[in-house]
C-alpha atoms as a PDB file:
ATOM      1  CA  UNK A   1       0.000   0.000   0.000  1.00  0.00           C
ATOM      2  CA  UNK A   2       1.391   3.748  -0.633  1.00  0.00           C
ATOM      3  CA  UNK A   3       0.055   7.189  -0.254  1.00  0.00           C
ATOM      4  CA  UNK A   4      -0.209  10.185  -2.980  1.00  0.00           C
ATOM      5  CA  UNK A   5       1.497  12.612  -0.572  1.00  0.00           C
ATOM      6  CA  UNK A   6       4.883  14.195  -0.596  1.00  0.00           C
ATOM      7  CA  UNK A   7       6.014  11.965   2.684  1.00  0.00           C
ATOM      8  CA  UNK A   8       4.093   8.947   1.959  1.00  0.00           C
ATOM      9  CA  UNK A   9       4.771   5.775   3.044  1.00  0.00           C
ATOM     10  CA  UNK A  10       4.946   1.743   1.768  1.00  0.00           C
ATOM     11  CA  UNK A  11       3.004  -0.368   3.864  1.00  0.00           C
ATOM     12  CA  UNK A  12       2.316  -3.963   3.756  1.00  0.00           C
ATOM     13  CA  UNK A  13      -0.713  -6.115   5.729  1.00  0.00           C
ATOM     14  CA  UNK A  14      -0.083  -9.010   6.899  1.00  0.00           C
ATOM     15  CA  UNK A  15      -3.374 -11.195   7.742  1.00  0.00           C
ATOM     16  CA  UNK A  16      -3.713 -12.850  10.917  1.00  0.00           C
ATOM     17  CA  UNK A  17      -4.521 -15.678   9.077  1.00  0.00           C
ATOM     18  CA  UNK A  18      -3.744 -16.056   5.141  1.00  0.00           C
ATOM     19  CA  UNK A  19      -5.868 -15.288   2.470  1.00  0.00           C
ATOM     20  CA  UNK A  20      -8.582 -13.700   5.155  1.00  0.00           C
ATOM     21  CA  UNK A  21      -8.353  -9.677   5.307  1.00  0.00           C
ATOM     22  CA  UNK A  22     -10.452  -9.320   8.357  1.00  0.00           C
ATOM     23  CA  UNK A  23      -7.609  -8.737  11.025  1.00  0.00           C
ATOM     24  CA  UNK A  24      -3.504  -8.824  11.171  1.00  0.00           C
ATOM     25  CA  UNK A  25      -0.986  -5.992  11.468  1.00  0.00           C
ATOM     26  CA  UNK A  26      -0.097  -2.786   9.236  1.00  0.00           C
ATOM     27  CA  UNK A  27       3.456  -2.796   8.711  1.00  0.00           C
ATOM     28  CA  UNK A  28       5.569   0.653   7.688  1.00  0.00           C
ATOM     29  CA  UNK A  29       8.476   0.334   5.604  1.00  0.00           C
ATOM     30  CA  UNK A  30      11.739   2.019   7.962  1.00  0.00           C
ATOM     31  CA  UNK A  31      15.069   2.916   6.922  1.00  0.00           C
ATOM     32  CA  UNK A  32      18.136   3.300   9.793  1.00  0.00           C
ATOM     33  CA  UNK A  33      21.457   3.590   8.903  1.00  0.00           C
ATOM     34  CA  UNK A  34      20.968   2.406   5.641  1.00  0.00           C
ATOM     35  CA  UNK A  35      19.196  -1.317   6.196  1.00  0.00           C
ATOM     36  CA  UNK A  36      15.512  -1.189   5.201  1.00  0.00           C
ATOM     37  CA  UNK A  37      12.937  -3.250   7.439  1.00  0.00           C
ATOM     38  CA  UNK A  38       9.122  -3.799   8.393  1.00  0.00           C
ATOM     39  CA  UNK A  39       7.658  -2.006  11.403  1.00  0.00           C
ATOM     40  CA  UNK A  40       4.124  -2.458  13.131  1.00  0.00           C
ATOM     41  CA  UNK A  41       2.423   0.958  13.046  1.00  0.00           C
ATOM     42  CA  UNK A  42       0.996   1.496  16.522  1.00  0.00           C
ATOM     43  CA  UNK A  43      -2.394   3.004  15.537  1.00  0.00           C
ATOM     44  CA  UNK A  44      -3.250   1.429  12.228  1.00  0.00           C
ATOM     45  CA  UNK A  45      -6.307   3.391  12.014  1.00  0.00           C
ATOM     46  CA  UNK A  46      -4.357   6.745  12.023  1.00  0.00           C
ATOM     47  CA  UNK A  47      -6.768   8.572  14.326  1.00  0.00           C
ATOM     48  CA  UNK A  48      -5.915  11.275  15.703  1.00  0.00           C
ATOM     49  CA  UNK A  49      -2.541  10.612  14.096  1.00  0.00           C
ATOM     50  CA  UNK A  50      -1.794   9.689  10.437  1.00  0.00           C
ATOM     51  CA  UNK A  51      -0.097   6.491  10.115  1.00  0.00           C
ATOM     52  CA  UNK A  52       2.992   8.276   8.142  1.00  0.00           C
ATOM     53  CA  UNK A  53       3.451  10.140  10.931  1.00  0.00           C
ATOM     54  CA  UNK A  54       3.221   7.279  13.904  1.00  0.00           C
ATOM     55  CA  UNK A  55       7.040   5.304  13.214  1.00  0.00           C
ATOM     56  CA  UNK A  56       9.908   8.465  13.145  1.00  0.00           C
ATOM     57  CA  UNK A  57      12.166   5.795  10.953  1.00  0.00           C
ATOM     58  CA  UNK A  58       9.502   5.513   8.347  1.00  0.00           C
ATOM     59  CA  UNK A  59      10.917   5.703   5.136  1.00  0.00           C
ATOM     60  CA  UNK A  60       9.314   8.501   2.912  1.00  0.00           C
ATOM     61  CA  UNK A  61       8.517   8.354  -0.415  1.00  0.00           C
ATOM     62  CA  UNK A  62       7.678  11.583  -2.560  1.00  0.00           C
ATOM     63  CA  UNK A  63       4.741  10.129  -5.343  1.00  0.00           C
ATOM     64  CA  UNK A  64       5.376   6.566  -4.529  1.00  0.00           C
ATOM     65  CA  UNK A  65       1.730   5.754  -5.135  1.00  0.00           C
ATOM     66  CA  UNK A  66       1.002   2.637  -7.124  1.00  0.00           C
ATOM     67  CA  UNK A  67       4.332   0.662  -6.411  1.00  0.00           C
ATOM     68  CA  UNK A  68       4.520  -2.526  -5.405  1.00  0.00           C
ATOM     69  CA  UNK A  69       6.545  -5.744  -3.884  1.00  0.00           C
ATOM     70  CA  UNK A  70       6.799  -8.608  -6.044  1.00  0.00           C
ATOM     71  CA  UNK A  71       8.893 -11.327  -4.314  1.00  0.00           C
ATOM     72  CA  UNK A  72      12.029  -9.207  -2.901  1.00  0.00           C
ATOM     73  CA  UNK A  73      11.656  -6.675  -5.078  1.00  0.00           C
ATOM     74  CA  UNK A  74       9.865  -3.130  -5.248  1.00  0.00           C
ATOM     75  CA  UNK A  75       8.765  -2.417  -8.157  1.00  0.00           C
ATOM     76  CA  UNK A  76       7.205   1.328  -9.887  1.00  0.00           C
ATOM     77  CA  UNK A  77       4.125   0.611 -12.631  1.00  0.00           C
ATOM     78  CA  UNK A  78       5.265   2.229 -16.237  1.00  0.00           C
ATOM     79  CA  UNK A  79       3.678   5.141 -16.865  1.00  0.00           C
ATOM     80  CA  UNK A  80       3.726   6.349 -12.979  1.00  0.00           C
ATOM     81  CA  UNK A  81       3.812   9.557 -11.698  1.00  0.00           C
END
């Protein structure tokens, strides 16, 4: 998942139990000292605080609306913003 804003985020859901979208855990994408990795957001629902805003190593992404993760890899639909 991504967000059309100028610090948007990646996300990814993880289902409590596969293939069932009902419940599990938001995850941010973070970046600390150059190594990338998954973090639960605290407050998935963002109220009163937008998710983007809830994990300080969040890594931000300026238009990174529409990408994706295919395997390992993150990948940008052609034609993208």
């Amino acid at each position: 998942m991504t967000e059309d804003e100028p610090d948007g985020c990646f996300y990814r859901f993880v289902p409590t139990t596969w293939g069932d979208l009902s419940s599990g855990t938001l995850r941010v994408l973070t970046e600390s000292g150059g190594v990338l990795s998954w973090v639960n957001v605290p407050d998935p629902d963002g109220s009163p605080t937008a998710t983007r805003k809830q994990v300080s190593t969040a890594k931000k992404f300026n238009g990174g609306e529409g990408c994706y993760q295919d395997s390992s890899v993150v990948l940008r639909p052609s034609g993208g913003g």
